[in-house]
C-alpha atoms as a PDB file:
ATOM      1  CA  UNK A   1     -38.970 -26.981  35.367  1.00  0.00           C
ATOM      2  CA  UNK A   2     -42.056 -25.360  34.891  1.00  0.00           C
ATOM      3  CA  UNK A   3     -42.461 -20.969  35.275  1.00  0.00           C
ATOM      4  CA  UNK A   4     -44.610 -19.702  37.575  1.00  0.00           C
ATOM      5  CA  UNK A   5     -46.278 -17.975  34.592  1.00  0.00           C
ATOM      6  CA  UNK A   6     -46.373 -21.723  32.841  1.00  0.00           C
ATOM      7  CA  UNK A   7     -47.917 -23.087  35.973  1.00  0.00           C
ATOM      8  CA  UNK A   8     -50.627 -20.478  35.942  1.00  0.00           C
ATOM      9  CA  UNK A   9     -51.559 -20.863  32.449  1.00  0.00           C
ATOM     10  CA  UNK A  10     -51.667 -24.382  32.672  1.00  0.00           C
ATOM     11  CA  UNK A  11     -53.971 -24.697  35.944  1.00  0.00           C
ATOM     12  CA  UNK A  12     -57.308 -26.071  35.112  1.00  0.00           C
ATOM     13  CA  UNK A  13     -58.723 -23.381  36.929  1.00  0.00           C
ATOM     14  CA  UNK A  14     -57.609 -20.838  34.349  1.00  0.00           C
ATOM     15  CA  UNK A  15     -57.805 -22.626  31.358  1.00  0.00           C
ATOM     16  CA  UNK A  16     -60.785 -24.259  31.680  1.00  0.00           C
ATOM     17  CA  UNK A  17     -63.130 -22.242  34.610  1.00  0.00           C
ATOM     18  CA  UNK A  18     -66.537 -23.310  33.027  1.00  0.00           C
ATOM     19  CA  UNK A  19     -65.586 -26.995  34.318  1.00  0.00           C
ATOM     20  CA  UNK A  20     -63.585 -26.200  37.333  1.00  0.00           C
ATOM     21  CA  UNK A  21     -63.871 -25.032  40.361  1.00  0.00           C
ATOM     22  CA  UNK A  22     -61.982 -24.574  43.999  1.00  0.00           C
ATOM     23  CA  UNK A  23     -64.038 -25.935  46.774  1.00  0.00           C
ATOM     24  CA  UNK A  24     -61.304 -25.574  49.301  1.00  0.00           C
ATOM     25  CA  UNK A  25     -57.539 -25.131  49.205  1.00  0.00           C
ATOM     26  CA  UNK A  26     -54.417 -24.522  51.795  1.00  0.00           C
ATOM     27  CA  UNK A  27     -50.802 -25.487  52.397  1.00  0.00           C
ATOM     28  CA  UNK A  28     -50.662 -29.245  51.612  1.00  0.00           C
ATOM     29  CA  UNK A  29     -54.238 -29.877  49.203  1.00  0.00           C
ATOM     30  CA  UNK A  30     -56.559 -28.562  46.633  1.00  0.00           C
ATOM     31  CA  UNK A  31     -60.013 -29.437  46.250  1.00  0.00           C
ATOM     32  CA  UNK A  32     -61.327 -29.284  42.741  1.00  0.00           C
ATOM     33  CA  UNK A  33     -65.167 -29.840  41.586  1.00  0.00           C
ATOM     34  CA  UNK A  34     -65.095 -30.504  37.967  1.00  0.00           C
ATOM     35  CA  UNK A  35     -68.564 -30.243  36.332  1.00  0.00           C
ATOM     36  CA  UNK A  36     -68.013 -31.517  32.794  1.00  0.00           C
ATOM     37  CA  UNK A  37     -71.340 -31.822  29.797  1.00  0.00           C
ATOM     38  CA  UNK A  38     -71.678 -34.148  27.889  1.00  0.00           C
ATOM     39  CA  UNK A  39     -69.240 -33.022  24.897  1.00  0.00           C
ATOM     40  CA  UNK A  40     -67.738 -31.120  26.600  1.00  0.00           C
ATOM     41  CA  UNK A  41     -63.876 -30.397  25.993  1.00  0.00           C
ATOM     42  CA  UNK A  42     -61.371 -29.008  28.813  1.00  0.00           C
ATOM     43  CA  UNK A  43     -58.240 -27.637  27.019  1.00  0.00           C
ATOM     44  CA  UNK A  44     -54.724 -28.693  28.076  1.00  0.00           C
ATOM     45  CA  UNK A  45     -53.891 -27.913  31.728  1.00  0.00           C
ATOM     46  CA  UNK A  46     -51.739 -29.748  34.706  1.00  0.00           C
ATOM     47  CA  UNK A  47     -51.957 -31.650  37.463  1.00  0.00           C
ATOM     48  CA  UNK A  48     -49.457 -32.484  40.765  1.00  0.00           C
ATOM     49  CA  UNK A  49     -50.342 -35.945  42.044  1.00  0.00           C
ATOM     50  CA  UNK A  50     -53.896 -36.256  42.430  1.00  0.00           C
ATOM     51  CA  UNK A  51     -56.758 -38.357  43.073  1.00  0.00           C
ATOM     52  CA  UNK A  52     -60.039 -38.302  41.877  1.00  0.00           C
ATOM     53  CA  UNK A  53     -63.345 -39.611  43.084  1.00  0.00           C
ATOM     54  CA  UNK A  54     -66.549 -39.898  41.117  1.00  0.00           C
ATOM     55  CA  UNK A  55     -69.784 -38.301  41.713  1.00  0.00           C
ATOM     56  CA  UNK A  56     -71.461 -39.629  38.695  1.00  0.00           C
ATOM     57  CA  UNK A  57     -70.871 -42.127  36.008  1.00  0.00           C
ATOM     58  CA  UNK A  58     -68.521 -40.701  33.818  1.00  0.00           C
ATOM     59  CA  UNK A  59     -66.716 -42.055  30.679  1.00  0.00           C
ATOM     60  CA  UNK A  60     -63.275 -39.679  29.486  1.00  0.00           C
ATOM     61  CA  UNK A  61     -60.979 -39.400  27.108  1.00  0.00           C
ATOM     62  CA  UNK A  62     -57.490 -37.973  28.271  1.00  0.00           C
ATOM     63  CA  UNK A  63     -55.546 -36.559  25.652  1.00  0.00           C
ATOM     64  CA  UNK A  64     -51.632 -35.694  25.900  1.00  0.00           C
ATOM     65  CA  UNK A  65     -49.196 -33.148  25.020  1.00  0.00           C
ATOM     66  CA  UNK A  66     -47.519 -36.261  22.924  1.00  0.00           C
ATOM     67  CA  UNK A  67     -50.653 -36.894  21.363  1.00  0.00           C
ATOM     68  CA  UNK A  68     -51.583 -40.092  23.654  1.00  0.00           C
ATOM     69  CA  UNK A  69     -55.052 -41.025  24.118  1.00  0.00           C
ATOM     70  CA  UNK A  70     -56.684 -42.729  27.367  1.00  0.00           C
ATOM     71  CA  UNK A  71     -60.131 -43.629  28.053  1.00  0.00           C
ATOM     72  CA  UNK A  72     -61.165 -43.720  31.694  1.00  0.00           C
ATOM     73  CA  UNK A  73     -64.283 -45.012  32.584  1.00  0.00           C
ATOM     74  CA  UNK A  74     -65.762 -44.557  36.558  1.00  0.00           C
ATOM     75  CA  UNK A  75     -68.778 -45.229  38.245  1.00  0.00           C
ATOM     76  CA  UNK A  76     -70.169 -43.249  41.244  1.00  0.00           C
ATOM     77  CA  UNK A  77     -68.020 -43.730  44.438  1.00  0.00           C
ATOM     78  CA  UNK A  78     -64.524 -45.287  42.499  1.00  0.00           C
ATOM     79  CA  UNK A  79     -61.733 -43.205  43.086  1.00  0.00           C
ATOM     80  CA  UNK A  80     -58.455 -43.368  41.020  1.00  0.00           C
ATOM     81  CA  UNK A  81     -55.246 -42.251  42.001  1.00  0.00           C
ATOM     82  CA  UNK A  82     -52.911 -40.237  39.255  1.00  0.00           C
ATOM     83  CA  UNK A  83     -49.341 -38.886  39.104  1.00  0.00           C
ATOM     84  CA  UNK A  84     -48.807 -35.711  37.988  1.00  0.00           C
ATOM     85  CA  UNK A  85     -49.428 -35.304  34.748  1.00  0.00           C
ATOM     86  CA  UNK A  86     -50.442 -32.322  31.525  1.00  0.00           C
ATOM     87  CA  UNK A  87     -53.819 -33.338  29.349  1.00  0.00           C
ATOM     88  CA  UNK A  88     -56.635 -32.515  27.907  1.00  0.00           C
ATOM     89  CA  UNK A  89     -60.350 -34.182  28.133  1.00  0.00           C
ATOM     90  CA  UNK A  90     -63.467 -34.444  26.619  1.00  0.00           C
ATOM     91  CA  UNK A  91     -66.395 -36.247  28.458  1.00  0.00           C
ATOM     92  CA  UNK A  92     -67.336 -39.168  26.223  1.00  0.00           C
ATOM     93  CA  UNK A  93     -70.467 -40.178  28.117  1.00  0.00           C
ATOM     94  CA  UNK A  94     -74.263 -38.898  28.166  1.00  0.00           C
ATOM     95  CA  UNK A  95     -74.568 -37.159  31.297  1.00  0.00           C
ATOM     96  CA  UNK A  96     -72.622 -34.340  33.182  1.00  0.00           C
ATOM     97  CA  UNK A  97     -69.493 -35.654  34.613  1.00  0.00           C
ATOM     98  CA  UNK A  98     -69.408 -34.710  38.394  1.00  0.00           C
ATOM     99  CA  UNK A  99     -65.805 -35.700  40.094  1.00  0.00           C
ATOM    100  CA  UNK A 100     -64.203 -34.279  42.814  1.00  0.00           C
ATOM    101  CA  UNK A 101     -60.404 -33.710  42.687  1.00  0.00           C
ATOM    102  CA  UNK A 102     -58.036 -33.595  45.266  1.00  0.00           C
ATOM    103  CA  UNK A 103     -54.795 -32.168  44.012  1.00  0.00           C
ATOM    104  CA  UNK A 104     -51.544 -32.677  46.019  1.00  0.00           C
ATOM    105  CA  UNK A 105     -49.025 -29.389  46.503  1.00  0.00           C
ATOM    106  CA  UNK A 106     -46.576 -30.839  48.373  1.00  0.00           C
ATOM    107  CA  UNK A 107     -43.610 -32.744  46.559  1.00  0.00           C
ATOM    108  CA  UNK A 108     -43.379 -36.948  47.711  1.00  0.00           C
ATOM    109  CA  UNK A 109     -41.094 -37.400  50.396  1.00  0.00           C
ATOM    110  CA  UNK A 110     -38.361 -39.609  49.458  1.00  0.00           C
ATOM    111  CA  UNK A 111     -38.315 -41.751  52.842  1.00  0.00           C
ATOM    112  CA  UNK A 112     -41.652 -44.052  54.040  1.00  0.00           C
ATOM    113  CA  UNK A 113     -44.309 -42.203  54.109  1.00  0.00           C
ATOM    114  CA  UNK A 114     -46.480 -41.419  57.468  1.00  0.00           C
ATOM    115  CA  UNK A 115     -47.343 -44.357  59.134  1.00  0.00           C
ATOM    116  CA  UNK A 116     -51.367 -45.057  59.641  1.00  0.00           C
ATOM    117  CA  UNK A 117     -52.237 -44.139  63.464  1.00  0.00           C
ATOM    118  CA  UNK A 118     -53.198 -46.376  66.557  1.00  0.00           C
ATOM    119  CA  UNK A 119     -56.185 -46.861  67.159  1.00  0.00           C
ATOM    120  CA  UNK A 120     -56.951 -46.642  63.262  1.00  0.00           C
ATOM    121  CA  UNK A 121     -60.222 -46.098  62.066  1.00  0.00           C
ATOM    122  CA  UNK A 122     -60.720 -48.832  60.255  1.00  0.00           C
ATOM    123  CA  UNK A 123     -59.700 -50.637  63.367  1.00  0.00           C
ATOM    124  CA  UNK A 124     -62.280 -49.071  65.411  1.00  0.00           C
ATOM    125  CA  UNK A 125     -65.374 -48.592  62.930  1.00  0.00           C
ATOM    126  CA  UNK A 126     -64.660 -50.667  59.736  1.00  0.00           C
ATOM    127  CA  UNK A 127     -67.874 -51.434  59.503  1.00  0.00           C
ATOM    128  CA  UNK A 128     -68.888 -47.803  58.677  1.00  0.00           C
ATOM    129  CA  UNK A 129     -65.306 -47.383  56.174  1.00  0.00           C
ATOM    130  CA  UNK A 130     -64.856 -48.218  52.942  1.00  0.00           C
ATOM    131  CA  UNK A 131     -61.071 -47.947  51.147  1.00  0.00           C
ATOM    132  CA  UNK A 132     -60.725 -46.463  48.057  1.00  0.00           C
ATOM    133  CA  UNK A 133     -57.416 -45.472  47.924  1.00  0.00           C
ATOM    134  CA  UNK A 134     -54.587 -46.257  49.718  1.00  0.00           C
ATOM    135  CA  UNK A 135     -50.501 -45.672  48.777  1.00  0.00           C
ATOM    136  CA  UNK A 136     -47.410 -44.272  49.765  1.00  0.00           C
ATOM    137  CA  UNK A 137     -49.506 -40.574  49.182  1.00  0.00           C
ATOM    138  CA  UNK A 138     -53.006 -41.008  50.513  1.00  0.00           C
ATOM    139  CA  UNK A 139     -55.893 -43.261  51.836  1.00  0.00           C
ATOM    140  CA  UNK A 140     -59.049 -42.132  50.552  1.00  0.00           C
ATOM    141  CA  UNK A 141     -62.123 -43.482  52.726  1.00  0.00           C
ATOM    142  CA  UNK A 142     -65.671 -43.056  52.126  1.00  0.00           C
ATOM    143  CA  UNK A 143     -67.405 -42.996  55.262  1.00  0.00           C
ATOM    144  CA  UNK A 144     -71.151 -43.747  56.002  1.00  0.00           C
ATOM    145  CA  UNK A 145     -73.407 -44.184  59.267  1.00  0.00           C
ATOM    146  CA  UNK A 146     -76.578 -43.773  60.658  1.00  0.00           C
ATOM    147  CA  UNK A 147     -77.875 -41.145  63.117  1.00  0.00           C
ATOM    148  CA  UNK A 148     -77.351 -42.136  66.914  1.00  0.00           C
ATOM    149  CA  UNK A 149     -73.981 -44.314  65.635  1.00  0.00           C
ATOM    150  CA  UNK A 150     -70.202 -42.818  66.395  1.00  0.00           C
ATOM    151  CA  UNK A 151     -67.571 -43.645  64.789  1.00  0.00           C
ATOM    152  CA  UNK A 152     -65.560 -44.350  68.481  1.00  0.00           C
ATOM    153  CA  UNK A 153     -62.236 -42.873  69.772  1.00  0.00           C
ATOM    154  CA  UNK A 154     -58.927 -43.231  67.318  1.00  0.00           C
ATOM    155  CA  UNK A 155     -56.034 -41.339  66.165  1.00  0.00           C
ATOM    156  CA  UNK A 156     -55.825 -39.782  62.564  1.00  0.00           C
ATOM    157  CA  UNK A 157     -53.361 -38.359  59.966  1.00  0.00           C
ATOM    158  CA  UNK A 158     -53.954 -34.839  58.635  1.00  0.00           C
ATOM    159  CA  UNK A 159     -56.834 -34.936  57.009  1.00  0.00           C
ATOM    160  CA  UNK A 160     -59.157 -33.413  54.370  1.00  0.00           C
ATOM    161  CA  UNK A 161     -62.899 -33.925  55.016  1.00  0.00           C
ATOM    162  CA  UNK A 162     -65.572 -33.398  51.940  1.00  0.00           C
ATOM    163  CA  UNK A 163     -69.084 -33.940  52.991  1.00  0.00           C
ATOM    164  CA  UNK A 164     -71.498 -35.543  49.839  1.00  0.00           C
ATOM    165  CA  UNK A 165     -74.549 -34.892  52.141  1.00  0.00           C
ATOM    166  CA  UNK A 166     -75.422 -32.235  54.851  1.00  0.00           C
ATOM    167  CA  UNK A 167     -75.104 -33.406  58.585  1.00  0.00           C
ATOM    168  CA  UNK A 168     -74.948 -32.625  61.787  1.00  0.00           C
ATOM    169  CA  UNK A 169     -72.228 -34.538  64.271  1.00  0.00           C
ATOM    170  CA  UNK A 170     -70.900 -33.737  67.612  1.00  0.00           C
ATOM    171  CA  UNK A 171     -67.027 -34.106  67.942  1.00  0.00           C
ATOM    172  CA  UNK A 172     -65.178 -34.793  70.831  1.00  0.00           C
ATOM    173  CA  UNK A 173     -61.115 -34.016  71.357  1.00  0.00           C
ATOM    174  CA  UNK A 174     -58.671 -34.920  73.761  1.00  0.00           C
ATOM    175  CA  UNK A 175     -60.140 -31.980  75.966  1.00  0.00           C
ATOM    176  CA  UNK A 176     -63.346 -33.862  76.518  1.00  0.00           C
ATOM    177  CA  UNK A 177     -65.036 -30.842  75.838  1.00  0.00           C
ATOM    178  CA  UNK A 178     -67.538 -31.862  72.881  1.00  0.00           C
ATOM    179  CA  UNK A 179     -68.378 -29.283  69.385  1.00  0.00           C
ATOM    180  CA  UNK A 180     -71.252 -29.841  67.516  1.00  0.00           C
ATOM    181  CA  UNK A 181     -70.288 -28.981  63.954  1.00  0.00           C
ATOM    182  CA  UNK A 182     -72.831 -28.794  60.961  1.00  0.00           C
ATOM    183  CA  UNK A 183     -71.574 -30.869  57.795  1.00  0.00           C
ATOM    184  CA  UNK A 184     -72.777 -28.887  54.315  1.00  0.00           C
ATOM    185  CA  UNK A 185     -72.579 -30.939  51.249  1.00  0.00           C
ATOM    186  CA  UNK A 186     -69.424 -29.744  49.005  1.00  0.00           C
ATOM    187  CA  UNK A 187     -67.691 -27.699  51.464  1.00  0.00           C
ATOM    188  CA  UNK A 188     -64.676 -29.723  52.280  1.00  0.00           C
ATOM    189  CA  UNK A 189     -62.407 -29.229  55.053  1.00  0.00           C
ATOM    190  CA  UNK A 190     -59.224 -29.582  56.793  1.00  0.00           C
ATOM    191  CA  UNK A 191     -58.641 -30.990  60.308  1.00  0.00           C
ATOM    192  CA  UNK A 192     -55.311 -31.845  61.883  1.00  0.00           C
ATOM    193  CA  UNK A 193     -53.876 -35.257  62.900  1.00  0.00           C
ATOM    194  CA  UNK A 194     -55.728 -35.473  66.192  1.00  0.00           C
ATOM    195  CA  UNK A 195     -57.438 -38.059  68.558  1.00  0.00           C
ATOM    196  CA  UNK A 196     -61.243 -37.766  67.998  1.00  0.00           C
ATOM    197  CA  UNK A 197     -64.900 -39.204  68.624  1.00  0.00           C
ATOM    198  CA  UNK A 198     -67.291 -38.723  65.551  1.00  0.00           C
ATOM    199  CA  UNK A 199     -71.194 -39.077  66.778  1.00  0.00           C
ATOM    200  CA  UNK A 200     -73.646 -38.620  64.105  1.00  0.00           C
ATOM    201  CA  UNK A 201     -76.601 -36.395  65.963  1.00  0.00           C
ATOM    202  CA  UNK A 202     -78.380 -35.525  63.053  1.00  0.00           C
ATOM    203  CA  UNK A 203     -81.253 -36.935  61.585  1.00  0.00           C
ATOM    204  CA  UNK A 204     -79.830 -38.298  58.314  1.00  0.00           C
ATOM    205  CA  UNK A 205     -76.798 -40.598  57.431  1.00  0.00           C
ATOM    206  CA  UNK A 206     -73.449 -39.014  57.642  1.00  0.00           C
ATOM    207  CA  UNK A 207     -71.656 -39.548  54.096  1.00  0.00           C
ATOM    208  CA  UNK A 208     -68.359 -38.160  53.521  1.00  0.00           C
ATOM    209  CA  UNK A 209     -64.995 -38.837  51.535  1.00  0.00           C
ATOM    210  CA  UNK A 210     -61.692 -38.328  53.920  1.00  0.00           C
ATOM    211  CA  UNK A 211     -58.380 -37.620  52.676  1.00  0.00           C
ATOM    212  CA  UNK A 212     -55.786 -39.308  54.757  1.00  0.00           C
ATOM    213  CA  UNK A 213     -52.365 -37.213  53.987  1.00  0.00           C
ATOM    214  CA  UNK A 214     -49.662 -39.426  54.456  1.00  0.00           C
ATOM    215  CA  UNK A 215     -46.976 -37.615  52.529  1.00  0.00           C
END
């Protein structure tokens, strides 16, 4: 079992701050933008479970304490989901490598994990969902629709939010009692399982990635 001092030295955060950095953080998630050149090299650090979802095209070589080499290769909007693991990484394409990284701080349970809610999202608005991701851990959804359009009442998980565009929605609880909340591209957020009604008053599609914590 890892120190707390090994932990520390090992977090990307600390060993490799010119690539990452915390958009958002609490009890259950991290939220990690990782910036990488092309070239560039982020020294050995760890992760807990984690997924990842791609903001550019990116092509990376994963290097590990045991000297094993992996090549991952993403397009914008795939997402991959990763165990926790230690390694290094160089970015191996031409561009900056833009991914956002949501790191898991809670162990796995060992029983079945959460099950999805009723109504389910993707029972109500599939045709503004896409799935991503979706195991015993997560379900990662990017989400997309038009100004005027709501998503419609259903129930959710806990949930992380992370806008890729700004916005403007109204949201409506059990209360009745509607918020209008403004969206700001890159400042994720947490929101707890709930029964809600996303409208998208803005003038602008709504794009976002959510989180779905299931364990």
């Amino acid at each position: 079992m890892k120190s707390k001092l090994q932990e520390q030295t090992l977090d990307p955060v600390a060993t490799a701050p010119e690539f990452y950095r915390v958009l958002f953080e609490n009890d259950l998630v991290r939220v990690l933008q990782v910036n990488v050149p092309p070239g560039g090299k982020a020294a050995m650090h760890s992760h807990p479970d984690y997924a990842a979802y791609a903001l550019s095209p990116s092509r990376t070589r994963f290097s590990s304490p045991n000297g094993g080499v992996e090549t991952l290769s993403m397009e914008p909007g795939e997402a991959v989901f990763r165990t926790g693991e230690t390694h290094g990484h160089q970015n191996m394409g031409n561009e900056l490598a833009r991914t956002l990284v949501f790191e898991f701080k809670t162990q796995r349970r060992s029983g079945p994990a959460s099950p999805l809610p009723k109504p389910d999202l993707l029972t109500v608005a599939p045709q503004f969902c896409k799935v991503l991701l979706d195991n015993g851990r997560c379900r990662l959804l990017d989400i997309r629709f038009s100004a005027g359009q709501a998503l419609g009442v259903h129930d959710t998980l806990d949930q992380i939010v992370c806008p890729l565009i700004d916005g403007t929605v109204r949201v409506t609880y059990p209360d009745g009692i509607p918020q209008v909340m403004t969206l700001e591209q890159g400042k994720p957020f947490f929101v707890k399982a709930t029964v809600v009604n996303v409208e998208n008053i803005g003038r602008n599609d709504v794009h976002v990635v959510k989180l779905d914590l299931k364990s």
